[in-house]
Structures are given as C-alpha cells and as structure tokens.
C-alpha atoms as a PDB file:
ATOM      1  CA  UNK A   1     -16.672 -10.203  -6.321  1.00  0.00           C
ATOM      2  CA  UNK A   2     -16.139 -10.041  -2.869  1.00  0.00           C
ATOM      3  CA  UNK A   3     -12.778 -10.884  -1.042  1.00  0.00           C
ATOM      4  CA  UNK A   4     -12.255 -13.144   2.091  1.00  0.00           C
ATOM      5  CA  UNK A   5     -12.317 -11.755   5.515  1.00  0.00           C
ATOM      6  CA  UNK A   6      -9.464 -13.786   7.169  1.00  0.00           C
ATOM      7  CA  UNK A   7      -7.137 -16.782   6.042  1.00  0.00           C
ATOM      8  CA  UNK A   8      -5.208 -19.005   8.021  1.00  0.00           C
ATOM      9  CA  UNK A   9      -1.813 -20.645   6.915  1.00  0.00           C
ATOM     10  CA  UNK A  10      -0.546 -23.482   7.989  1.00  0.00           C
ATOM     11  CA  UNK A  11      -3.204 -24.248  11.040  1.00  0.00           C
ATOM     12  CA  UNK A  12      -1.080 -21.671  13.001  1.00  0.00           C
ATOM     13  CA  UNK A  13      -1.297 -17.884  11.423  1.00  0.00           C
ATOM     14  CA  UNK A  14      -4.143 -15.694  11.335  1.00  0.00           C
ATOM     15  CA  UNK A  15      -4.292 -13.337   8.216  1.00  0.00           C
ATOM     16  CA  UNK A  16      -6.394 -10.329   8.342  1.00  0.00           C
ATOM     17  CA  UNK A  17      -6.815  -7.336   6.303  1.00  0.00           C
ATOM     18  CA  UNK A  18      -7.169  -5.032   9.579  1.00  0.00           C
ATOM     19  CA  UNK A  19      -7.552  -6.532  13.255  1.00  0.00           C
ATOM     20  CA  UNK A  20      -9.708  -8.584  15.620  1.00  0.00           C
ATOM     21  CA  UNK A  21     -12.947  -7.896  17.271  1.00  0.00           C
ATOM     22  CA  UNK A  22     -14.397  -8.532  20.109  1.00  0.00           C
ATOM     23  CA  UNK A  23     -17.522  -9.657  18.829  1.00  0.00           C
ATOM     24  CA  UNK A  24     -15.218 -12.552  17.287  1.00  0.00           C
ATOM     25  CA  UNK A  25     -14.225 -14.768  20.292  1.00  0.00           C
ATOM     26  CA  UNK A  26     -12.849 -17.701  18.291  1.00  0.00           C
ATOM     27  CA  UNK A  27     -11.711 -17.648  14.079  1.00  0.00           C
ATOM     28  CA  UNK A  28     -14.241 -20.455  13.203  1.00  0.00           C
ATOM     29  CA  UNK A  29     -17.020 -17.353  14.346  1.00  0.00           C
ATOM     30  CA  UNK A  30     -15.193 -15.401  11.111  1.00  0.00           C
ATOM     31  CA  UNK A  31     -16.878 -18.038   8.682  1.00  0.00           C
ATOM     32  CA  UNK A  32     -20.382 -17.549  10.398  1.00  0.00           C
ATOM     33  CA  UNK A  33     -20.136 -13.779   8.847  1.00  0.00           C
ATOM     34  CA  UNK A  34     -22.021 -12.681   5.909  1.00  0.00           C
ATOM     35  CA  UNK A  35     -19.838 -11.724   3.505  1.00  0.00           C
ATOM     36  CA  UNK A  36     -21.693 -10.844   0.910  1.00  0.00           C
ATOM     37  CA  UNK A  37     -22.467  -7.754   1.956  1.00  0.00           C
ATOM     38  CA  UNK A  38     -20.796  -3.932   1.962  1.00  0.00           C
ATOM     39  CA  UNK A  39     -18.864  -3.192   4.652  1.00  0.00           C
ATOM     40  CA  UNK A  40     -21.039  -2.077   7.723  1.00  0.00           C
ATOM     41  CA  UNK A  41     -20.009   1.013   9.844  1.00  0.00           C
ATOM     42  CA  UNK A  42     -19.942  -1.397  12.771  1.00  0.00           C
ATOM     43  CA  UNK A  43     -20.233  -5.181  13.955  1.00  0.00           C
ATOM     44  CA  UNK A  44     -17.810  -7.940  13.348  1.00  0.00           C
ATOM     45  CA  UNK A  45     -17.249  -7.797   9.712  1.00  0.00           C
ATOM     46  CA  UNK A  46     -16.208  -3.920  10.266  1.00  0.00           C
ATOM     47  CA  UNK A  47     -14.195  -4.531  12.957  1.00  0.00           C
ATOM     48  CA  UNK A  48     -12.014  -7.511  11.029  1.00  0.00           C
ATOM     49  CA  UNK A  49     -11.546  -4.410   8.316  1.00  0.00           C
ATOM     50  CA  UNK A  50     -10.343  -1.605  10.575  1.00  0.00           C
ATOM     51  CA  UNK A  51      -9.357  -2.938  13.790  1.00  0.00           C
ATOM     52  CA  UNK A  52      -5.604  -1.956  14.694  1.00  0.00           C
ATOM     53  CA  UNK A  53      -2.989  -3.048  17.328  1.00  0.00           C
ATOM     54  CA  UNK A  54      -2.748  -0.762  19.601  1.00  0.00           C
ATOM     55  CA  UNK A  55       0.761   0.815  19.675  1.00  0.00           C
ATOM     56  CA  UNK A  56       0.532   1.991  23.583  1.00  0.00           C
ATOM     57  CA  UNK A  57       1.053  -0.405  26.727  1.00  0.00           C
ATOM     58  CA  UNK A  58      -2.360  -0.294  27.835  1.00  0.00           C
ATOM     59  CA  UNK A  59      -4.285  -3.694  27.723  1.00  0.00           C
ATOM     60  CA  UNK A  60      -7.515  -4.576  26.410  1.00  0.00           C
ATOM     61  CA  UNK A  61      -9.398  -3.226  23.981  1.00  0.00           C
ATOM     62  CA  UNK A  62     -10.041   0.844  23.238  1.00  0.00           C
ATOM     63  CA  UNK A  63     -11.578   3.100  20.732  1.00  0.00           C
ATOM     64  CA  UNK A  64     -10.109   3.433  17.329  1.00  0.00           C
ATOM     65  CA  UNK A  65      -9.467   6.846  16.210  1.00  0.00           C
ATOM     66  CA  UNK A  66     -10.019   6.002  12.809  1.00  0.00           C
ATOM     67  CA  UNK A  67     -13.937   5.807  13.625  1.00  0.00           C
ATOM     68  CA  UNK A  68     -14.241   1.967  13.309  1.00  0.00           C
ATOM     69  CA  UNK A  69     -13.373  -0.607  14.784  1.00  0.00           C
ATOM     70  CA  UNK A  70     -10.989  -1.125  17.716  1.00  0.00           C
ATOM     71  CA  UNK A  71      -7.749  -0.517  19.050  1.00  0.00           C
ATOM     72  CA  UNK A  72      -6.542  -4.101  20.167  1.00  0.00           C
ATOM     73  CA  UNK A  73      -3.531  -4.762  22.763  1.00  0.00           C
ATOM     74  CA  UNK A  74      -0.637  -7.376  23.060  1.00  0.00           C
ATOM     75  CA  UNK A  75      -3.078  -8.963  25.627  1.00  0.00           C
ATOM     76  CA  UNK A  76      -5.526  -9.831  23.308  1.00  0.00           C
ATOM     77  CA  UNK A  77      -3.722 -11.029  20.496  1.00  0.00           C
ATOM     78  CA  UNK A  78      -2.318 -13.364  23.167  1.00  0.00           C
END
C-alpha cells in the first residue's frame, strides 16, 4: 500500500510528510507524480519526502545535508 504524498485541508493548508521542491511549482503538479513507485534518490517525489525548512536567514533554496532533497527558506514557502 502506498501512502499519499501531500493533502490539503480546508482549500488553504498544505500537508507534507517532508518539504517542497522546486521541481513542484504549483500543488496540482503533486497529483501528476507517480506514486506507485519506491522512493527515488532524487526528483520531485524525493524531494516532497526529505525536503526541510531551512532554519538559517538565507533565502532560496540550498543543499540538504541529509543527502536529499532541499533546504527550503521563508521565501519560498511564501
């Protein structure tokens, strides 16, 4: 069985299990993943998994220590 991606409640809130990507410029791209599928070690579907905020000021995106995905500022979420 495999497990959504991303919910939204109530039209307004985004739910993910990690963080965005920027290979995902608007949430109606999420459904156009395939989700049947492990999770890749890159690409959208890895990035929604292991993407973080990034706890610094800078802005943007940045590497994510963790080896996948991003690091994901204030600005973007924006």
């Amino acid at each position: 069985m495999y497990m959504p991606l991303a919910c939204v409640i109530d039209s307004s809130i985004l739910c993910l299990h990690g963080g965005l990507s920027p290979s995902v410029p608007f949430v109606e791209a999420i459904a156009e993943i395939e989700r049947v599928q492990d999770i890749p070690e890159s690409g959208p579907m890895c990035d929604l998994v292991w993407s973080d905020p990034d706890p610094t000021e800078k802005e943007g995106w940045s590497v994510n220590n963790r080896g996948a995905g991003y690091l994901f500022s204030k600005q973007v979420v924006s």
